[in-house]
PDB file of N, CA and C in Angstrom:
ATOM      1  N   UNK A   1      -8.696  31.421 -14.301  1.00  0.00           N
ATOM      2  CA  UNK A   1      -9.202  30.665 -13.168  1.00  0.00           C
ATOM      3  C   UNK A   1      -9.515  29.229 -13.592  1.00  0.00           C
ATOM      4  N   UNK A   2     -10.038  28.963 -14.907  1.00  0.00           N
ATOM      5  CA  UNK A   2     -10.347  27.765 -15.373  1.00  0.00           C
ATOM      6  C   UNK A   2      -8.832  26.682 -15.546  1.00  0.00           C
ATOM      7  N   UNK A   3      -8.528  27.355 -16.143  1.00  0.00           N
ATOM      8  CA  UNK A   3      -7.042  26.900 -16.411  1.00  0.00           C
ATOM      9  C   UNK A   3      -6.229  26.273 -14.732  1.00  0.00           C
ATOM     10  N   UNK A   4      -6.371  27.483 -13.979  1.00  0.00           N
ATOM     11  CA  UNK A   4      -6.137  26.947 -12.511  1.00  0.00           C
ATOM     12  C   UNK A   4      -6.702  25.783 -12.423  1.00  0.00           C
ATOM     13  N   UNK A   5      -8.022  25.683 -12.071  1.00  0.00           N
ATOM     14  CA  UNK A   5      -8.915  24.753 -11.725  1.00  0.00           C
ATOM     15  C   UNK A   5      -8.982  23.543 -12.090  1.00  0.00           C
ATOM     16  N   UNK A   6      -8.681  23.285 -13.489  1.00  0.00           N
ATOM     17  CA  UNK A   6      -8.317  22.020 -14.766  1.00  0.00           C
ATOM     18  C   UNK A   6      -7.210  21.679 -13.981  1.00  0.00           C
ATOM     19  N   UNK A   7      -5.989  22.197 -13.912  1.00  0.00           N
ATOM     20  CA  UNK A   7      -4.676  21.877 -13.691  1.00  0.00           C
ATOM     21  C   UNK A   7      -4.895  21.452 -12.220  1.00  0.00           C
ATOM     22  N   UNK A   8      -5.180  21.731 -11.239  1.00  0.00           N
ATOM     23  CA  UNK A   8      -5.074  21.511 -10.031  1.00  0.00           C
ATOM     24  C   UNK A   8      -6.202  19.798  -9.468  1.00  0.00           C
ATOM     25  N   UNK A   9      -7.000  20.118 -10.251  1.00  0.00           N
ATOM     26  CA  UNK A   9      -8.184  18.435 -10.563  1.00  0.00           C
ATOM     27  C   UNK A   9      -6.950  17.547 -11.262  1.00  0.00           C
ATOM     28  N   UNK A  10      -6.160  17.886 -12.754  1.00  0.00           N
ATOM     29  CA  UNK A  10      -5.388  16.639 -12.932  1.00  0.00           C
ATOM     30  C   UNK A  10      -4.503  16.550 -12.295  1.00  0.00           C
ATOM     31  N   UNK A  11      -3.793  17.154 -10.869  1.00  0.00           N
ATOM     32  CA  UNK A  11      -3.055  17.171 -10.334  1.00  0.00           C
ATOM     33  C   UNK A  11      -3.727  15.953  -9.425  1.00  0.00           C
ATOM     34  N   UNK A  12      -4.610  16.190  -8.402  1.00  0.00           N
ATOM     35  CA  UNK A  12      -5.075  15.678  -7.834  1.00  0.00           C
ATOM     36  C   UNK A  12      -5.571  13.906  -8.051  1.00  0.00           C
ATOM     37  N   UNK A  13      -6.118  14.234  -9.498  1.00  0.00           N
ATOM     38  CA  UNK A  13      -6.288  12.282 -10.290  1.00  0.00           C
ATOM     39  C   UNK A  13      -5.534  11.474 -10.279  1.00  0.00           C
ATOM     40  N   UNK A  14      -4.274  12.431 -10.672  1.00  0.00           N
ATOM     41  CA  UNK A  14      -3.020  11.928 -10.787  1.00  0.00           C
ATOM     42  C   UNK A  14      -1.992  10.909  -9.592  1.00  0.00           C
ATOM     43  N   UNK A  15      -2.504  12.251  -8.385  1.00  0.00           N
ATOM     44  CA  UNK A  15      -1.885  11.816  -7.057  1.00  0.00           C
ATOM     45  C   UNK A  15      -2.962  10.338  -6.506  1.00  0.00           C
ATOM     46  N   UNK A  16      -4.165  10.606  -6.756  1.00  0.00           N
ATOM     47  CA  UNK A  16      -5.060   9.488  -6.428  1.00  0.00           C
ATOM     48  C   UNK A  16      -4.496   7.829  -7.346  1.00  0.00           C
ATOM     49  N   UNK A  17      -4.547   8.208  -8.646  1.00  0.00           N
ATOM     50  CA  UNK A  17      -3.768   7.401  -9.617  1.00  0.00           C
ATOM     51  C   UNK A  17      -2.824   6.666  -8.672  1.00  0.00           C
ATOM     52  N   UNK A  18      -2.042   7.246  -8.577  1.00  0.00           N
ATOM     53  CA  UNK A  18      -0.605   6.766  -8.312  1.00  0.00           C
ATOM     54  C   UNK A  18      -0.436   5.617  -6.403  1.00  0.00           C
ATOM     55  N   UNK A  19      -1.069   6.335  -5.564  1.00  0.00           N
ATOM     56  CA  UNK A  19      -1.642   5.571  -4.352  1.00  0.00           C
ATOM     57  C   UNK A  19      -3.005   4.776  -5.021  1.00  0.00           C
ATOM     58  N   UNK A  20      -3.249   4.913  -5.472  1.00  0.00           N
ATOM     59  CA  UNK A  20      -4.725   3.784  -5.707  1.00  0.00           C
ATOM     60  C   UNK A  20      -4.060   2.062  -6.322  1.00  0.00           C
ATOM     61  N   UNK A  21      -2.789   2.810  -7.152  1.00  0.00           N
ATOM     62  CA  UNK A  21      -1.712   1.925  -7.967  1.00  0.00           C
ATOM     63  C   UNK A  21      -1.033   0.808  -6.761  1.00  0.00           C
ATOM     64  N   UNK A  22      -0.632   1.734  -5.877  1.00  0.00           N
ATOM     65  CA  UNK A  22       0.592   1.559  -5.077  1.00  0.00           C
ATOM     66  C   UNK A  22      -0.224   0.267  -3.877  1.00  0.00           C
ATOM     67  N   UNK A  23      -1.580   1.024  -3.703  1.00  0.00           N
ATOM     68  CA  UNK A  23      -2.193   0.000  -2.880  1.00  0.00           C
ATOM     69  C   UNK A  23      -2.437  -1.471  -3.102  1.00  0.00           C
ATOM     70  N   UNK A  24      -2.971  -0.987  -4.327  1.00  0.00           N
ATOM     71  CA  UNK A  24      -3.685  -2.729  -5.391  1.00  0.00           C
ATOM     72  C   UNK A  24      -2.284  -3.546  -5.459  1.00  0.00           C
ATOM     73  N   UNK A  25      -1.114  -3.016  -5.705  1.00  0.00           N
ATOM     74  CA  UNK A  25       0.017  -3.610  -5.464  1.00  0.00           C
ATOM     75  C   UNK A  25       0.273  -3.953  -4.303  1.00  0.00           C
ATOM     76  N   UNK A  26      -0.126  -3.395  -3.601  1.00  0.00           N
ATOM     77  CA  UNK A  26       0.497  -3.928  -2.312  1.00  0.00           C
ATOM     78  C   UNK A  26      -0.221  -4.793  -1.477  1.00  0.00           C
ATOM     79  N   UNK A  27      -1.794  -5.192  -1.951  1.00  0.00           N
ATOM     80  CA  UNK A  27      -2.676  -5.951  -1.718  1.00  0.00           C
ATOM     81  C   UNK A  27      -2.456  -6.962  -2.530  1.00  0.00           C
ATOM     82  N   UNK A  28      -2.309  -7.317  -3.692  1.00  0.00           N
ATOM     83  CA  UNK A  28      -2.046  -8.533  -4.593  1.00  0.00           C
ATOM     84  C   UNK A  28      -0.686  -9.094  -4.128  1.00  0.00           C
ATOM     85  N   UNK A  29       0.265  -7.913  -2.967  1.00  0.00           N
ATOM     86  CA  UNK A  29       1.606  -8.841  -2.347  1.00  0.00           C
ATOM     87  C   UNK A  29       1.758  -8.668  -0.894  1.00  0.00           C
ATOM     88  N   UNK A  30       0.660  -9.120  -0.542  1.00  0.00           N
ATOM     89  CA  UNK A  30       0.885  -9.040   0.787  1.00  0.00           C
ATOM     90  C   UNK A  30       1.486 -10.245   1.949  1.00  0.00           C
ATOM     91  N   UNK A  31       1.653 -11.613   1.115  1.00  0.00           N
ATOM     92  CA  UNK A  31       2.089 -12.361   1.139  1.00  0.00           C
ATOM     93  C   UNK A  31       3.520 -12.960   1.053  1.00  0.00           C
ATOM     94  N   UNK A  32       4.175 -11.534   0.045  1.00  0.00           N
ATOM     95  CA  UNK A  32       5.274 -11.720   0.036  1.00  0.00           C
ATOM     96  C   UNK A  32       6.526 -10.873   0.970  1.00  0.00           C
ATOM     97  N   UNK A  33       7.544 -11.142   0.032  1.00  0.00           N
ATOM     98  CA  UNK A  33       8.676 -10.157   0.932  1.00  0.00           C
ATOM     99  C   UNK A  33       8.251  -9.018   0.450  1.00  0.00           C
ATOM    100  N   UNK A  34       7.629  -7.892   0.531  1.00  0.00           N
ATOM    101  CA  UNK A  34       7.684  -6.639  -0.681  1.00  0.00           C
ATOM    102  C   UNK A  34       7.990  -5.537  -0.176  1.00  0.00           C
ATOM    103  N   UNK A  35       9.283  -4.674  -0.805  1.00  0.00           N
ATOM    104  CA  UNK A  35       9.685  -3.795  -0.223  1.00  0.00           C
ATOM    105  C   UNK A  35       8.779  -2.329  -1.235  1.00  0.00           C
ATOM    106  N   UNK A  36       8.734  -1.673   0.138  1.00  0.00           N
ATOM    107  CA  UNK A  36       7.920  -0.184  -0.478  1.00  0.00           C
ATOM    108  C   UNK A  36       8.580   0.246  -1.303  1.00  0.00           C
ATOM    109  N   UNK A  37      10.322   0.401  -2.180  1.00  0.00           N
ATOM    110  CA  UNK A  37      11.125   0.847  -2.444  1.00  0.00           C
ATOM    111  C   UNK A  37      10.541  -0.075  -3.983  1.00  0.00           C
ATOM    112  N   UNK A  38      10.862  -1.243  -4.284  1.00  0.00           N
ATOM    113  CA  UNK A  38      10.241  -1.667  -5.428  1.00  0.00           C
ATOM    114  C   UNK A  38       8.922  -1.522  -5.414  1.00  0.00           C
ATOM    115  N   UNK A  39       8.151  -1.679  -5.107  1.00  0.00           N
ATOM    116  CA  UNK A  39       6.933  -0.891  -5.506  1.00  0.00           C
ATOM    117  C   UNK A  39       6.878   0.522  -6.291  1.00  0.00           C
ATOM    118  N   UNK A  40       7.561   1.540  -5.797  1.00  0.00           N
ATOM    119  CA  UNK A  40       7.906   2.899  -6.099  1.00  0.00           C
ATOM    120  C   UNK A  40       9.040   2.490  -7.578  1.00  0.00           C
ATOM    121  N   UNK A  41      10.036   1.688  -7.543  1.00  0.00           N
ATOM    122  CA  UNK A  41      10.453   1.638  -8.941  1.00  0.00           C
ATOM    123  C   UNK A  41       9.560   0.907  -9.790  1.00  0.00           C
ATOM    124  N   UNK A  42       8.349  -0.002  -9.346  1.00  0.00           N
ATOM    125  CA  UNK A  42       7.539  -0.037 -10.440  1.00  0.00           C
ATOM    126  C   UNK A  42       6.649   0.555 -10.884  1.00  0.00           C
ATOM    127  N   UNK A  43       6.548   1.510 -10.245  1.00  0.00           N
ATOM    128  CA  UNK A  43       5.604   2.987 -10.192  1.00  0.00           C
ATOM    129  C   UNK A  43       6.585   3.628 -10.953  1.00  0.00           C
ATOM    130  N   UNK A  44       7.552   3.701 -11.153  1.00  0.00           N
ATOM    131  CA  UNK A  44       8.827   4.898 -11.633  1.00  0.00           C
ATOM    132  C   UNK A  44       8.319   6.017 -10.844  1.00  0.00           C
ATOM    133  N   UNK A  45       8.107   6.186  -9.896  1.00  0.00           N
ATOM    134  CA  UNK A  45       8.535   7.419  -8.701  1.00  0.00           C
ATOM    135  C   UNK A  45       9.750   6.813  -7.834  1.00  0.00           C
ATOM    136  N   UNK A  46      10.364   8.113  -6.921  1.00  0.00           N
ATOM    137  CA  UNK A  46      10.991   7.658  -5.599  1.00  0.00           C
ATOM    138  C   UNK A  46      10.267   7.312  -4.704  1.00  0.00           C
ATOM    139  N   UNK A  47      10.815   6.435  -3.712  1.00  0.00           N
ATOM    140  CA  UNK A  47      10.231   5.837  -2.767  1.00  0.00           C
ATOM    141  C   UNK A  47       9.640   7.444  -1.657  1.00  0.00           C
ATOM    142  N   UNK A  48       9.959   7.828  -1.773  1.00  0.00           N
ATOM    143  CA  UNK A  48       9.579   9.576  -1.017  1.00  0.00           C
ATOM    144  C   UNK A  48       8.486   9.914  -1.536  1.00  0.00           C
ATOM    145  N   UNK A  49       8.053  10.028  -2.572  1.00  0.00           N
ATOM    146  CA  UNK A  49       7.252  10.915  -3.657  1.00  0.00           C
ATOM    147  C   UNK A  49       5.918   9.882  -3.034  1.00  0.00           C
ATOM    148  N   UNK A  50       6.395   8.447  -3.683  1.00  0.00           N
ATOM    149  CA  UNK A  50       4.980   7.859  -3.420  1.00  0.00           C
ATOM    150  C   UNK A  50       4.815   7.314  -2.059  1.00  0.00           C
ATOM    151  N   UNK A  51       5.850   7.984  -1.123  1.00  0.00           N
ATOM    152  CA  UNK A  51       5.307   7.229   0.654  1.00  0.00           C
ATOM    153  C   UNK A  51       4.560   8.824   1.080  1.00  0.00           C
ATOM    154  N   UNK A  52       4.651  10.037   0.384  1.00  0.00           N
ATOM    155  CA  UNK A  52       4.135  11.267   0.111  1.00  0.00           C
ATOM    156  C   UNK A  52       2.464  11.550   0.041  1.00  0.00           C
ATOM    157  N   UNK A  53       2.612  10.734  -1.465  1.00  0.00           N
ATOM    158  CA  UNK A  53       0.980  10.038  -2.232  1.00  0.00           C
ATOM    159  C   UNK A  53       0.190   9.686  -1.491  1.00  0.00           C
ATOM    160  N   UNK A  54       1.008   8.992  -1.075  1.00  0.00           N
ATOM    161  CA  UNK A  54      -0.070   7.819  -0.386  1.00  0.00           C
ATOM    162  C   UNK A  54      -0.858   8.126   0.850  1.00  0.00           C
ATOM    163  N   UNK A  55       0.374   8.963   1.020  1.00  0.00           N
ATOM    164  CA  UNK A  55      -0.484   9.195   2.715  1.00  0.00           C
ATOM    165  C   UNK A  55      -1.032   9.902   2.524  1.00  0.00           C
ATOM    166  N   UNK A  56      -1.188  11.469   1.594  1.00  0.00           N
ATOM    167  CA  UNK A  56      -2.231  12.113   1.521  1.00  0.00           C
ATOM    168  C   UNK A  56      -3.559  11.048   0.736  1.00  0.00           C
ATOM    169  N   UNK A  57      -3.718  10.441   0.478  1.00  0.00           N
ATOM    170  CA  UNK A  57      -5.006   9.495   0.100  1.00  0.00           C
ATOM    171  C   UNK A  57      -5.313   9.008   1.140  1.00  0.00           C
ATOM    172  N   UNK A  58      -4.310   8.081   1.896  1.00  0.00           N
ATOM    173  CA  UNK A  58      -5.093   6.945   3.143  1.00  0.00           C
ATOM    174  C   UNK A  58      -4.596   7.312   4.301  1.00  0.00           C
ATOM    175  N   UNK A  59      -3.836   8.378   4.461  1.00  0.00           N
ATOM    176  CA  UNK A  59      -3.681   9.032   5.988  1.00  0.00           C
ATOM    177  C   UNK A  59      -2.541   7.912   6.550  1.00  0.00           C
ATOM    178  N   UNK A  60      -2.212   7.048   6.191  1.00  0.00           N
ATOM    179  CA  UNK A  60      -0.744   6.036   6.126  1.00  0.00           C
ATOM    180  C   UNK A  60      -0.208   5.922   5.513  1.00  0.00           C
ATOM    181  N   UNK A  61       1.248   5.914   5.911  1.00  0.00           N
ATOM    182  CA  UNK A  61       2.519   5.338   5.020  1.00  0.00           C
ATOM    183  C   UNK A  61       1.886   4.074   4.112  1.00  0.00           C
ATOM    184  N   UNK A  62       2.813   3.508   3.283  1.00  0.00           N
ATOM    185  CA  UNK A  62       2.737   2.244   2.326  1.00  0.00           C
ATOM    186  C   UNK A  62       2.719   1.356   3.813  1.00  0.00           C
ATOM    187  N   UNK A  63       3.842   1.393   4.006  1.00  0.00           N
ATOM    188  CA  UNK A  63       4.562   0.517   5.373  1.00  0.00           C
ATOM    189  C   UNK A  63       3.728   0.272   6.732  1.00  0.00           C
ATOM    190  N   UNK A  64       2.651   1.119   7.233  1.00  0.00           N
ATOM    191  CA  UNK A  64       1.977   1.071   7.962  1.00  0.00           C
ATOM    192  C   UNK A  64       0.433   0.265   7.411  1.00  0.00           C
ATOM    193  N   UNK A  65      -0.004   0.599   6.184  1.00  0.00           N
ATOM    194  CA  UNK A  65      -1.014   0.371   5.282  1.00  0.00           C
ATOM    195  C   UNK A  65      -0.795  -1.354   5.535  1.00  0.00           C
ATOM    196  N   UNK A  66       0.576  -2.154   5.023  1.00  0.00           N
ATOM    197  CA  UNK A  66       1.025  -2.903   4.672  1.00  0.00           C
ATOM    198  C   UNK A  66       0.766  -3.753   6.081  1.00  0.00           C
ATOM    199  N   UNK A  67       1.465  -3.472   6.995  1.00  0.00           N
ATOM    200  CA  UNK A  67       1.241  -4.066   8.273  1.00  0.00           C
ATOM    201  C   UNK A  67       0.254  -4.054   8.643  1.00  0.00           C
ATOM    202  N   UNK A  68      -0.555  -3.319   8.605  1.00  0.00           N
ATOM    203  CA  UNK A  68      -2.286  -3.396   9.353  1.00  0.00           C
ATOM    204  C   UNK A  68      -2.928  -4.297   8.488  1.00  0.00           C
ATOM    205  N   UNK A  69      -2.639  -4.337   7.032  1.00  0.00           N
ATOM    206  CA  UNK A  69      -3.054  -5.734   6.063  1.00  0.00           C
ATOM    207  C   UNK A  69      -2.863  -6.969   6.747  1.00  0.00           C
ATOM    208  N   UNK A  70      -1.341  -6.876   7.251  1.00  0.00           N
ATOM    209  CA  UNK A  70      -0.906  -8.054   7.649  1.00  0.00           C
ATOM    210  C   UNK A  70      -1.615  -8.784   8.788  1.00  0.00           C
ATOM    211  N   UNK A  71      -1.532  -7.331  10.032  1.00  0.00           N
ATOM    212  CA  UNK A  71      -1.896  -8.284  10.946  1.00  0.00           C
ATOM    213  C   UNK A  71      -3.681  -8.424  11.226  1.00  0.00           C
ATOM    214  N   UNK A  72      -4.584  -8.132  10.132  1.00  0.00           N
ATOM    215  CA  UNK A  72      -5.755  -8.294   9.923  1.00  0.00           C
ATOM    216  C   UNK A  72      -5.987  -9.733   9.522  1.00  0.00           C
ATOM    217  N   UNK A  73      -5.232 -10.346   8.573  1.00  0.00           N
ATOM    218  CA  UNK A  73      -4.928 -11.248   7.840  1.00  0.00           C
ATOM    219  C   UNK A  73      -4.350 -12.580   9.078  1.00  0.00           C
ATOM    220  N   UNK A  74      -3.860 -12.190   9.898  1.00  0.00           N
ATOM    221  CA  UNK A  74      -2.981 -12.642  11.315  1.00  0.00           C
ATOM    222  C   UNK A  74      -3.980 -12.918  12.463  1.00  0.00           C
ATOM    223  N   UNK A  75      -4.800 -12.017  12.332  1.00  0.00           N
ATOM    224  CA  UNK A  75      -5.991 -12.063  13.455  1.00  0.00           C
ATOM    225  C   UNK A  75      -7.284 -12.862  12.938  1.00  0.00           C
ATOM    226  N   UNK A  76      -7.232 -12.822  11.760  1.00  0.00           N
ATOM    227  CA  UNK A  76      -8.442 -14.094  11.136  1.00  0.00           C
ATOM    228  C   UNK A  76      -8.076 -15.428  11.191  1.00  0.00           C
ATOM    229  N   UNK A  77      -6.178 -15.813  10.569  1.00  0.00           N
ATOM    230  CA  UNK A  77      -6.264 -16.852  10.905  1.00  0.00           C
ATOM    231  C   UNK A  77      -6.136 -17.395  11.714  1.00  0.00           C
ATOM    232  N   UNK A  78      -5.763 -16.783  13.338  1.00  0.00           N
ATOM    233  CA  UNK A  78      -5.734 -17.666  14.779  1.00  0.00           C
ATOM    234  C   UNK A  78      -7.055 -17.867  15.048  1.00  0.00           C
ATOM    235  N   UNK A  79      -8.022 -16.990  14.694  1.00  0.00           N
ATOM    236  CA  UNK A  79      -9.253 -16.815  15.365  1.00  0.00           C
ATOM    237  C   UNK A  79     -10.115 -18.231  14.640  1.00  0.00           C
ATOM    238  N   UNK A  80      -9.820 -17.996  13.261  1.00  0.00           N
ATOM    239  CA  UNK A  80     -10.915 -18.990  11.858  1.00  0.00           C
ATOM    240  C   UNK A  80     -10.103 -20.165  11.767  1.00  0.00           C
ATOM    241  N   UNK A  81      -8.921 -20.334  12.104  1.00  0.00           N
ATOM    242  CA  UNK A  81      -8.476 -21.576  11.677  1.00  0.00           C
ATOM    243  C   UNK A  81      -7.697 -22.240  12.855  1.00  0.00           C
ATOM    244  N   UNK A  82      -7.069 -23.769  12.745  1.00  0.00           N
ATOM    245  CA  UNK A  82      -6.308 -24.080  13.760  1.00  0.00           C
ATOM    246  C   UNK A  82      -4.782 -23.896  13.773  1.00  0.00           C
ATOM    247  N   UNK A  83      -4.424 -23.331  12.833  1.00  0.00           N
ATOM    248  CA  UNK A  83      -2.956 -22.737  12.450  1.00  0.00           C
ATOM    249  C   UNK A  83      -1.952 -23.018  13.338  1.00  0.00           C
ATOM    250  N   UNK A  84      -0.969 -23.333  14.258  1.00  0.00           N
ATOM    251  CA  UNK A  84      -0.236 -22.662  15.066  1.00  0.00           C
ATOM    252  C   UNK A  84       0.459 -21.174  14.771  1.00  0.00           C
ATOM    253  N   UNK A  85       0.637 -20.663  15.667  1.00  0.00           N
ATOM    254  CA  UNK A  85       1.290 -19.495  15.364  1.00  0.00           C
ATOM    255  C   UNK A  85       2.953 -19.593  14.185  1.00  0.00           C
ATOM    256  N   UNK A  86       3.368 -20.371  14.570  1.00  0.00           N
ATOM    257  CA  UNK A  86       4.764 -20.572  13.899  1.00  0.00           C
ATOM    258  C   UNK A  86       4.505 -21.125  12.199  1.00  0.00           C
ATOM    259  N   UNK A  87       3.250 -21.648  11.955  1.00  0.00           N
ATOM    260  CA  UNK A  87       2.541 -21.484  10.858  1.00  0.00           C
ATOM    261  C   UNK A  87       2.179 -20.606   9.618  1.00  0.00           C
ATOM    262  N   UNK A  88       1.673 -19.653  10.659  1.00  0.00           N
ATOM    263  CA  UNK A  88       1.148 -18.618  10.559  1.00  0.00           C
ATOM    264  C   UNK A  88       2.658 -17.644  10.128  1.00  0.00           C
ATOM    265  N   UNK A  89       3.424 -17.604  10.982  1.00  0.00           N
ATOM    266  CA  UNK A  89       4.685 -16.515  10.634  1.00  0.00           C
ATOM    267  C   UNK A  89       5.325 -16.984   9.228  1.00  0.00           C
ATOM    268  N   UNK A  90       5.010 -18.494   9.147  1.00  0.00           N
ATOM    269  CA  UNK A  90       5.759 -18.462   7.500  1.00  0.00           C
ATOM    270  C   UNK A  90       4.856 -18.034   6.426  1.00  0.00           C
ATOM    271  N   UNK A  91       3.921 -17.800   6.733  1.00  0.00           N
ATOM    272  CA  UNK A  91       2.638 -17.216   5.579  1.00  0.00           C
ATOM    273  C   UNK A  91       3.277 -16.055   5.044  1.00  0.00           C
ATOM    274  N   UNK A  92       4.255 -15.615   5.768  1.00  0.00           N
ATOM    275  CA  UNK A  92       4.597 -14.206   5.089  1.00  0.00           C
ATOM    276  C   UNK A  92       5.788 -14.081   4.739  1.00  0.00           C
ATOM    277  N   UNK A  93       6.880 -15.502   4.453  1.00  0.00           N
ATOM    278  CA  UNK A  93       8.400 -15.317   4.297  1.00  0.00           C
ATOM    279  C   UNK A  93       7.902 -15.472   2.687  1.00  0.00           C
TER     280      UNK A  93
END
């Protein structure tokens, strides 16, 4: 039972590990072009495995995670700054 129990906790660290990874990455590029697919080869998983991960941690895809970053980020600066919108859309090429 112990043996179960051990194995199934580093299972679990592991999976946390790997989305906890995937996020901080994807927060330090949210600015850029960044595809979920390189992310996952710099993870060395498939893009499946860790769009898998992830969602069991944050209940969202990478891709959904990613966009709600975005347009949080989108809704501060029309609101906080004088930006135009067409401004604003190159913030993210």
């Amino acid at each position: 039972i112990l043996t179960k129990l051990s194995s199934t906790q580093n299972t679990q660290f592991e999976e946390n590990s790997l989305a906890q990874r995937a996020c901080f990455k994807i927060n330090s590029l949210l600015y850029s072009n960044i595809k979920i697919k390189e992310i996952a080869e710099e993870l060395f998983v498939s893009e499946n495995h860790l769009i898998e991960e992830f969602k069991k941690v944050y209940k969202v895809t990478p891709l959904q995670y990613l966009n709600a970053k975005r347009i949080e980020i989108i809704k501060n600066l029309l609101v906080n700054t004088d930006m135009s919108i067409s401004d604003i859309s190159l913030t993210f090429l």
